[in-house]
C-alpha atoms as a PDB file:
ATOM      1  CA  UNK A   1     170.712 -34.814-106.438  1.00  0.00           C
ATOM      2  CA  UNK A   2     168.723 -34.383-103.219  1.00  0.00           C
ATOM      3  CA  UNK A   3     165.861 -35.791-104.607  1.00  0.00           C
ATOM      4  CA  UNK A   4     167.370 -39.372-106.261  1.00  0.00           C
ATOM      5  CA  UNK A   5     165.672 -42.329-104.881  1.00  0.00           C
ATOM      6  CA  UNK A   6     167.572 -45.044-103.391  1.00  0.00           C
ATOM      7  CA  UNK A   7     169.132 -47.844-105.796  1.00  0.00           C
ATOM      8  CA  UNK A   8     169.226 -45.272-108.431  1.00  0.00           C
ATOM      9  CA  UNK A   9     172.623 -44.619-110.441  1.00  0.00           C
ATOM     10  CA  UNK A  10     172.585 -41.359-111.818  1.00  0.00           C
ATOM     11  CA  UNK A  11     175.731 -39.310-114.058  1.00  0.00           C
ATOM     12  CA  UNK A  12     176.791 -36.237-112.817  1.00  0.00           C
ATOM     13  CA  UNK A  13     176.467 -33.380-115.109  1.00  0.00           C
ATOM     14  CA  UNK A  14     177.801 -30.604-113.556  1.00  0.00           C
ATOM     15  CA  UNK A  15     178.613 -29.081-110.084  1.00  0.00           C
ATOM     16  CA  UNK A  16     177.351 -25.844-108.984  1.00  0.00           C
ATOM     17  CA  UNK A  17     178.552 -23.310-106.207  1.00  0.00           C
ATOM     18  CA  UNK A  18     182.120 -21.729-105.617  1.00  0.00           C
ATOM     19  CA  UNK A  19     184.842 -21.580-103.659  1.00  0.00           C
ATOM     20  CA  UNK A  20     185.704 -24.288-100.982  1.00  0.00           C
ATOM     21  CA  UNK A  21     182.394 -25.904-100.989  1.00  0.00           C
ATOM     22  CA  UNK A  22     182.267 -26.906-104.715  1.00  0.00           C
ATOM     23  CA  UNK A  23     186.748 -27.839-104.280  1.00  0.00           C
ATOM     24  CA  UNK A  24     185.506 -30.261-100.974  1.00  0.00           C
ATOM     25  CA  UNK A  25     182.776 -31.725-103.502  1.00  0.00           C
ATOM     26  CA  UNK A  26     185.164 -32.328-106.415  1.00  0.00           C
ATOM     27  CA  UNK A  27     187.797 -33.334-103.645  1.00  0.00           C
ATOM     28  CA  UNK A  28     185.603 -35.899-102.522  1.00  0.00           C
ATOM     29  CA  UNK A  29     185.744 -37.454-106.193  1.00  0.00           C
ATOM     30  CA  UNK A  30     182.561 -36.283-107.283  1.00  0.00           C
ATOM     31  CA  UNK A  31     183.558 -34.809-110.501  1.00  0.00           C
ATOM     32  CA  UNK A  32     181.695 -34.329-114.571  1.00  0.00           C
ATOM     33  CA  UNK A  33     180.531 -37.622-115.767  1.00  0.00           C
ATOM     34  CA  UNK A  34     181.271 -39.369-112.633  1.00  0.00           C
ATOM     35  CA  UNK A  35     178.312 -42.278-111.888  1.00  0.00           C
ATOM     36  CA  UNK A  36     177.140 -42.174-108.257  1.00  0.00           C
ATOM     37  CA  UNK A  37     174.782 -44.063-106.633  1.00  0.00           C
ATOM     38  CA  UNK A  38     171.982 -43.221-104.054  1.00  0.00           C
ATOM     39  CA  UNK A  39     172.264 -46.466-101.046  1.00  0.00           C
ATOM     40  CA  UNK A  40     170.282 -44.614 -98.600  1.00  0.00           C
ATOM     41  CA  UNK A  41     168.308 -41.282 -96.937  1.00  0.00           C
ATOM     42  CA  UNK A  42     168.126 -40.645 -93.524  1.00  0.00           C
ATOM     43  CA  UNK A  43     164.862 -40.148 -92.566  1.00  0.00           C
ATOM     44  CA  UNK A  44     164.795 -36.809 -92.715  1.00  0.00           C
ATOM     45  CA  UNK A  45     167.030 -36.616 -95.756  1.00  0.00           C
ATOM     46  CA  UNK A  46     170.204 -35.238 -94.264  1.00  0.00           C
ATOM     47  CA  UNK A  47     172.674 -36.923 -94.422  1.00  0.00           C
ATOM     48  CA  UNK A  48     172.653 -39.654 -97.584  1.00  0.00           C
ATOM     49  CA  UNK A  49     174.595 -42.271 -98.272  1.00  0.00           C
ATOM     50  CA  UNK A  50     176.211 -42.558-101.852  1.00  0.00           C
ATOM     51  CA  UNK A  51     178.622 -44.917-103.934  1.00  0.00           C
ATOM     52  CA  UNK A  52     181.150 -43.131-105.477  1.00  0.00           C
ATOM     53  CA  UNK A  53     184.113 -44.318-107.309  1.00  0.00           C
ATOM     54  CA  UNK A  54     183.845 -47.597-105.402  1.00  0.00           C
ATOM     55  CA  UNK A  55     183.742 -46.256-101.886  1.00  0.00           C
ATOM     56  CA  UNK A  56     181.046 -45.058 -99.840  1.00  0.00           C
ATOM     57  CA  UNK A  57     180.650 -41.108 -98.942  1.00  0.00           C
ATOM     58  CA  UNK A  58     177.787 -39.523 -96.678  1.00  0.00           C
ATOM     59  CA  UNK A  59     176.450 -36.243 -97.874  1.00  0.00           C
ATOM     60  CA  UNK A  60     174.413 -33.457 -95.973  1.00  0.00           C
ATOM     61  CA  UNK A  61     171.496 -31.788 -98.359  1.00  0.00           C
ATOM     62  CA  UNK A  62     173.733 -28.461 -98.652  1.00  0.00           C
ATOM     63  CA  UNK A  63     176.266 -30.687-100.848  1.00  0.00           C
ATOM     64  CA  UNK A  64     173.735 -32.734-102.611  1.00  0.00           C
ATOM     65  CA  UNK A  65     171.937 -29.462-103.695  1.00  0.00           C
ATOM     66  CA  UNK A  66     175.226 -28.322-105.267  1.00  0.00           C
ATOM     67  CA  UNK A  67     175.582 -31.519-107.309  1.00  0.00           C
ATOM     68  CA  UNK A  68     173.522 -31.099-111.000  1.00  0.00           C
ATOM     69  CA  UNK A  69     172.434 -34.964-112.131  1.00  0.00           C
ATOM     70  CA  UNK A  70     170.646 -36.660-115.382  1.00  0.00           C
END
């Protein structure tokens, strides 16, 4: 998901990792089939801004990198 330019919507398709990393990710609503959308990249690309669910959420690469898009 890292790599998603801004103003793109993209469906999540899966999540990857374990433990309390990928529960904080699915915590945060980001869950199978979910539709997020990139709103912006800080210039060095950590952290990003998304839409999720209707509410805004920032997210450090590490996360992003964990979250499997179409």
């Amino acid at each position: 998901m890292k790599s998603i330019p801004c103003g793109q919507m993209v469906k999540v398709l899966r999540l990857e990792g374990t433990g309390a990393l990928r529960r904080r990710i699915m915590d945060m609503g980001i869950t199978k089939g979910t539709t997020v959308c990139v709103r912006k990249v800080a210039p060095l690309g950590d952290p990003m801004e998304i839409t999720v669910r209707g509410y805004e959420l920032s997210l450090r690469k590490q996360e992003a990198e964990n979250i499997i898009v179409e």
